[in-house]
C-alpha atoms as a PDB file:
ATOM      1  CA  UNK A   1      87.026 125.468  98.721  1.00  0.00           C
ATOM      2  CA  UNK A   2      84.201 127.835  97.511  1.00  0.00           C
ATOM      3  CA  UNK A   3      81.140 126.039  96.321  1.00  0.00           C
ATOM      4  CA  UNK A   4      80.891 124.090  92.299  1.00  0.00           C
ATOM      5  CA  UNK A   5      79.776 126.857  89.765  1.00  0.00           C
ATOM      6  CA  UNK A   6      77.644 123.789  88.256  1.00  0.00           C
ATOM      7  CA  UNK A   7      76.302 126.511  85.735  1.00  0.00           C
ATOM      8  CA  UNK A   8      79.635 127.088  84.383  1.00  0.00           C
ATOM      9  CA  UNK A   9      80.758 123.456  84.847  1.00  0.00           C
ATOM     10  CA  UNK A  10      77.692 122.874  82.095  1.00  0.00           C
ATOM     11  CA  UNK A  11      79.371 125.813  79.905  1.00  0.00           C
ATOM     12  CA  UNK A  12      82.676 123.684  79.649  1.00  0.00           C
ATOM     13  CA  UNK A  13      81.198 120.448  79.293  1.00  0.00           C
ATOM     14  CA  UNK A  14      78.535 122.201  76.819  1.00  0.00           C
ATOM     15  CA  UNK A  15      81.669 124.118  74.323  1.00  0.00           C
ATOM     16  CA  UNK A  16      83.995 121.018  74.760  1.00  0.00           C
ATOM     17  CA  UNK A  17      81.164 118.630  73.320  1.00  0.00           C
ATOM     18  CA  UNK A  18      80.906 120.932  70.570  1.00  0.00           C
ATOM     19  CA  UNK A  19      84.195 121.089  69.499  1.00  0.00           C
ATOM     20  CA  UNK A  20      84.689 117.110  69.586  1.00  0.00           C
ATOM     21  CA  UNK A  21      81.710 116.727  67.681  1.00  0.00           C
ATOM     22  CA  UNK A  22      82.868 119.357  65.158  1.00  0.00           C
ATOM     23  CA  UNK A  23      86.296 117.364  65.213  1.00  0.00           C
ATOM     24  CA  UNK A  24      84.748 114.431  64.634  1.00  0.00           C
ATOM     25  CA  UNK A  25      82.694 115.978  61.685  1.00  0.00           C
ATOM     26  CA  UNK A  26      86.063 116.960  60.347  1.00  0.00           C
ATOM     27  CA  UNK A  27      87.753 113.749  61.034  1.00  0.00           C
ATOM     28  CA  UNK A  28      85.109 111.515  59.526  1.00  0.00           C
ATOM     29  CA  UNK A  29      85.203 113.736  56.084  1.00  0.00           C
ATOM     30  CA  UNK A  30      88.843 113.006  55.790  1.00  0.00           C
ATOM     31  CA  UNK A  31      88.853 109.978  56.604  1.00  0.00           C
ATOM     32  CA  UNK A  32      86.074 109.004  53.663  1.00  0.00           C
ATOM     33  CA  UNK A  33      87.868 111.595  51.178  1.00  0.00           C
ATOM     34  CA  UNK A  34      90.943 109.311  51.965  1.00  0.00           C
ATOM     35  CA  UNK A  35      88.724 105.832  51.393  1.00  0.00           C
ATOM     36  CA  UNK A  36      87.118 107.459  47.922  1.00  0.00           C
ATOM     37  CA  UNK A  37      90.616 108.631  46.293  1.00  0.00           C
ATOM     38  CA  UNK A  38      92.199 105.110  47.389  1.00  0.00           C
ATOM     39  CA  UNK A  39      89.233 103.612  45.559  1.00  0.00           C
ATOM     40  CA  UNK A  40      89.352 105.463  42.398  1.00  0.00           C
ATOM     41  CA  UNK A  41      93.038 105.750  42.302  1.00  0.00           C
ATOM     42  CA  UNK A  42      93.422 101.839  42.540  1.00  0.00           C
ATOM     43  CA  UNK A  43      96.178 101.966  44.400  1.00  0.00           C
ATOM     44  CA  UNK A  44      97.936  98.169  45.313  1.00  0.00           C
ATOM     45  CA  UNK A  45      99.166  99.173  49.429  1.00  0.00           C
ATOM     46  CA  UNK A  46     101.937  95.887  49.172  1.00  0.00           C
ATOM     47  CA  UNK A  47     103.489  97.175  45.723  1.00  0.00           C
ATOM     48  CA  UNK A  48     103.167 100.612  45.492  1.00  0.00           C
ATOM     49  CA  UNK A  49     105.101 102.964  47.402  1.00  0.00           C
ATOM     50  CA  UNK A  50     101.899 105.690  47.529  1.00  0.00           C
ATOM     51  CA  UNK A  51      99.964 102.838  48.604  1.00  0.00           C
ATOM     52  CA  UNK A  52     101.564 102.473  52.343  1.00  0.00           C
ATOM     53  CA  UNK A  53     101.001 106.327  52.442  1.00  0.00           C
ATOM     54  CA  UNK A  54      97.289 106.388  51.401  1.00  0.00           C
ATOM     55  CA  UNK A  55      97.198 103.233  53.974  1.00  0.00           C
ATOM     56  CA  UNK A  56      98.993 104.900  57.008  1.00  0.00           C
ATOM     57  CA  UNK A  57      97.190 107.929  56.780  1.00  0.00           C
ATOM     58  CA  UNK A  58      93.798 106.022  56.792  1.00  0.00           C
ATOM     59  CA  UNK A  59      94.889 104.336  59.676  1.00  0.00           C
ATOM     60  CA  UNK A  60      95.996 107.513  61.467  1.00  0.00           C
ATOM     61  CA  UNK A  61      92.817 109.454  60.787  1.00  0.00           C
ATOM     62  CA  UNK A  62      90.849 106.045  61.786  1.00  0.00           C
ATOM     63  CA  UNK A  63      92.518 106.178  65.180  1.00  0.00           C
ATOM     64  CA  UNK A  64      92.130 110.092  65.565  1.00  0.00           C
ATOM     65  CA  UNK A  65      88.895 109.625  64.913  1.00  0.00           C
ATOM     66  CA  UNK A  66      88.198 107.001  67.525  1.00  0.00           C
ATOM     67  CA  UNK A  67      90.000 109.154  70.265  1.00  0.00           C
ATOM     68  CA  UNK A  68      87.422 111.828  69.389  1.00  0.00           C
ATOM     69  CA  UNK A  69      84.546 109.442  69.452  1.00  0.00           C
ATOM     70  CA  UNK A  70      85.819 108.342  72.703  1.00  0.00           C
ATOM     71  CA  UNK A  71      85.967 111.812  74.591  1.00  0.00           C
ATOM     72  CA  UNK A  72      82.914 112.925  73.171  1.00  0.00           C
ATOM     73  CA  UNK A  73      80.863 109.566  75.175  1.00  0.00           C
ATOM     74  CA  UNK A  74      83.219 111.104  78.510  1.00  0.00           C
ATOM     75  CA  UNK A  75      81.787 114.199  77.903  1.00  0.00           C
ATOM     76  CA  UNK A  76      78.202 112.360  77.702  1.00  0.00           C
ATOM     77  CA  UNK A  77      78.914 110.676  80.607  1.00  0.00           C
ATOM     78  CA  UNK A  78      80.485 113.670  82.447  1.00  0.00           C
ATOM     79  CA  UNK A  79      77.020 115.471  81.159  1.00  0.00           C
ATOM     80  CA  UNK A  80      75.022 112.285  82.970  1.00  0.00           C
ATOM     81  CA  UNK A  81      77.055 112.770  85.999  1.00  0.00           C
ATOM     82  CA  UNK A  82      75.994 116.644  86.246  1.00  0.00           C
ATOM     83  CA  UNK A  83      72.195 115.988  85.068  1.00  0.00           C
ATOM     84  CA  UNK A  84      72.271 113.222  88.155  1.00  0.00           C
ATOM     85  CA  UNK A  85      74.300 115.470  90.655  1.00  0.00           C
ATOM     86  CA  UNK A  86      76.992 113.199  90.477  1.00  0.00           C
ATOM     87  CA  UNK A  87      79.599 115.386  88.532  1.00  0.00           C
ATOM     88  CA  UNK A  88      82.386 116.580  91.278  1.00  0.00           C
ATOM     89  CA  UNK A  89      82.472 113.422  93.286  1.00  0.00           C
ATOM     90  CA  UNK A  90      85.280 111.448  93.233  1.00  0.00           C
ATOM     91  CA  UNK A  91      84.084 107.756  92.028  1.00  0.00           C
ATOM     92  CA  UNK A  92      86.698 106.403  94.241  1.00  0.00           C
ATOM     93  CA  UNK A  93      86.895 108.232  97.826  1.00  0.00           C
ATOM     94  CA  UNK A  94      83.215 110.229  97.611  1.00  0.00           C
ATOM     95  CA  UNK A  95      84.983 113.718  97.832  1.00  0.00           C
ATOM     96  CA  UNK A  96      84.335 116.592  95.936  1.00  0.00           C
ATOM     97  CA  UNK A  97      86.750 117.129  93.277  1.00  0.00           C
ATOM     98  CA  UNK A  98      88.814 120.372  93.285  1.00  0.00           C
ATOM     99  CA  UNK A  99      86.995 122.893  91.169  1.00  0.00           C
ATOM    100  CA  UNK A 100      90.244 123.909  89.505  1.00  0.00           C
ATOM    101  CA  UNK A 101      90.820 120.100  88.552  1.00  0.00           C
ATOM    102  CA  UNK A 102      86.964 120.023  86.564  1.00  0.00           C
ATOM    103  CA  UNK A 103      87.673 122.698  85.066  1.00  0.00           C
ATOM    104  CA  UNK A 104      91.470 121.386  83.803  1.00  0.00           C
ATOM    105  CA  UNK A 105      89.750 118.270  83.027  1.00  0.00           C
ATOM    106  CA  UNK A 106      85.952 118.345  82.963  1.00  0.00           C
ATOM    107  CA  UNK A 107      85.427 114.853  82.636  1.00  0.00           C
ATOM    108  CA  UNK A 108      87.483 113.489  85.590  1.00  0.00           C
ATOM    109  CA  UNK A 109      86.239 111.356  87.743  1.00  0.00           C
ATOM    110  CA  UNK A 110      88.938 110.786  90.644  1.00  0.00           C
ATOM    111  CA  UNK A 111      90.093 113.467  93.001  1.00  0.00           C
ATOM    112  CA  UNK A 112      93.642 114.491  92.690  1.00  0.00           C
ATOM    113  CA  UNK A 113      94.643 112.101  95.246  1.00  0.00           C
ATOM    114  CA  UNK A 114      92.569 109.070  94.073  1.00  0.00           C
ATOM    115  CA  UNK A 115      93.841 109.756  90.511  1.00  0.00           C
ATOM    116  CA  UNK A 116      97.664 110.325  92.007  1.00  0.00           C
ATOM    117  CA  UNK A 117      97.105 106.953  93.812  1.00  0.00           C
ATOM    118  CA  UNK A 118      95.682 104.739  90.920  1.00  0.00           C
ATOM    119  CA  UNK A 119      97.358 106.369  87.632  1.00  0.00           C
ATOM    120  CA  UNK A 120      94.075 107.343  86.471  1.00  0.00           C
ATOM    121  CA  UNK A 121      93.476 110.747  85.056  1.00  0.00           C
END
């Protein structure tokens, strides 16, 4: 194994951050269009068949929304974890993880056999 490009490991961490936070821009913009035309449409969710639409697709966007919000504190973390010289060491064993696996998934934390072994990604 060749040694960690950490300059380019910042480059992926770096673009991916940006394009979570510009999904969660996105995200949070339709989620409060959604809230504003269920507000001034008056719409009763239990009675009226758009209602249940307007109310699943709140939800949905409310949950996409957290799953951004959720990758984008990995990708602080992962961030922490190269600022610290911690990023490429497997939390569980202490080996370097695979260059080919950061750069898959840049905010790993287990080796590919630690994360074989526990289910973890």
């Amino acid at each position: 194994m060749t040694s960690p490009d950490w300059a380019m490991a910042r480059e992926r961490l770096d673009a991916e951050h940006a394009r979570v936070a510009d999904r969660i821009d996105a995200l949070q913009r339709e989620y409060d269009a959604i809230v504003a035309a269920a507000e001034s449409a008056n719409l009763d969710d239990e009675h009226d068949p758009e209602g249940a639409t307007v109310g699943f697709e709140r939800a949905q966007v409310q949950a996409l929304l957290q799953c951004a919000q959720d990758t984008l504190a990995e990708l602080n973390a992962a961030r922490e974890r190269l600022d610290g010289g911690e990023y490429g060491v497997c939390a569980a064993c202490g080996r370097p993880i695979d260059e080919a696996r950061l750069a898959a998934r840049p905010t790993t934390r287990a080796c590919v056999a630690c994360a074989s072994s526990s289910g973890t990604r």
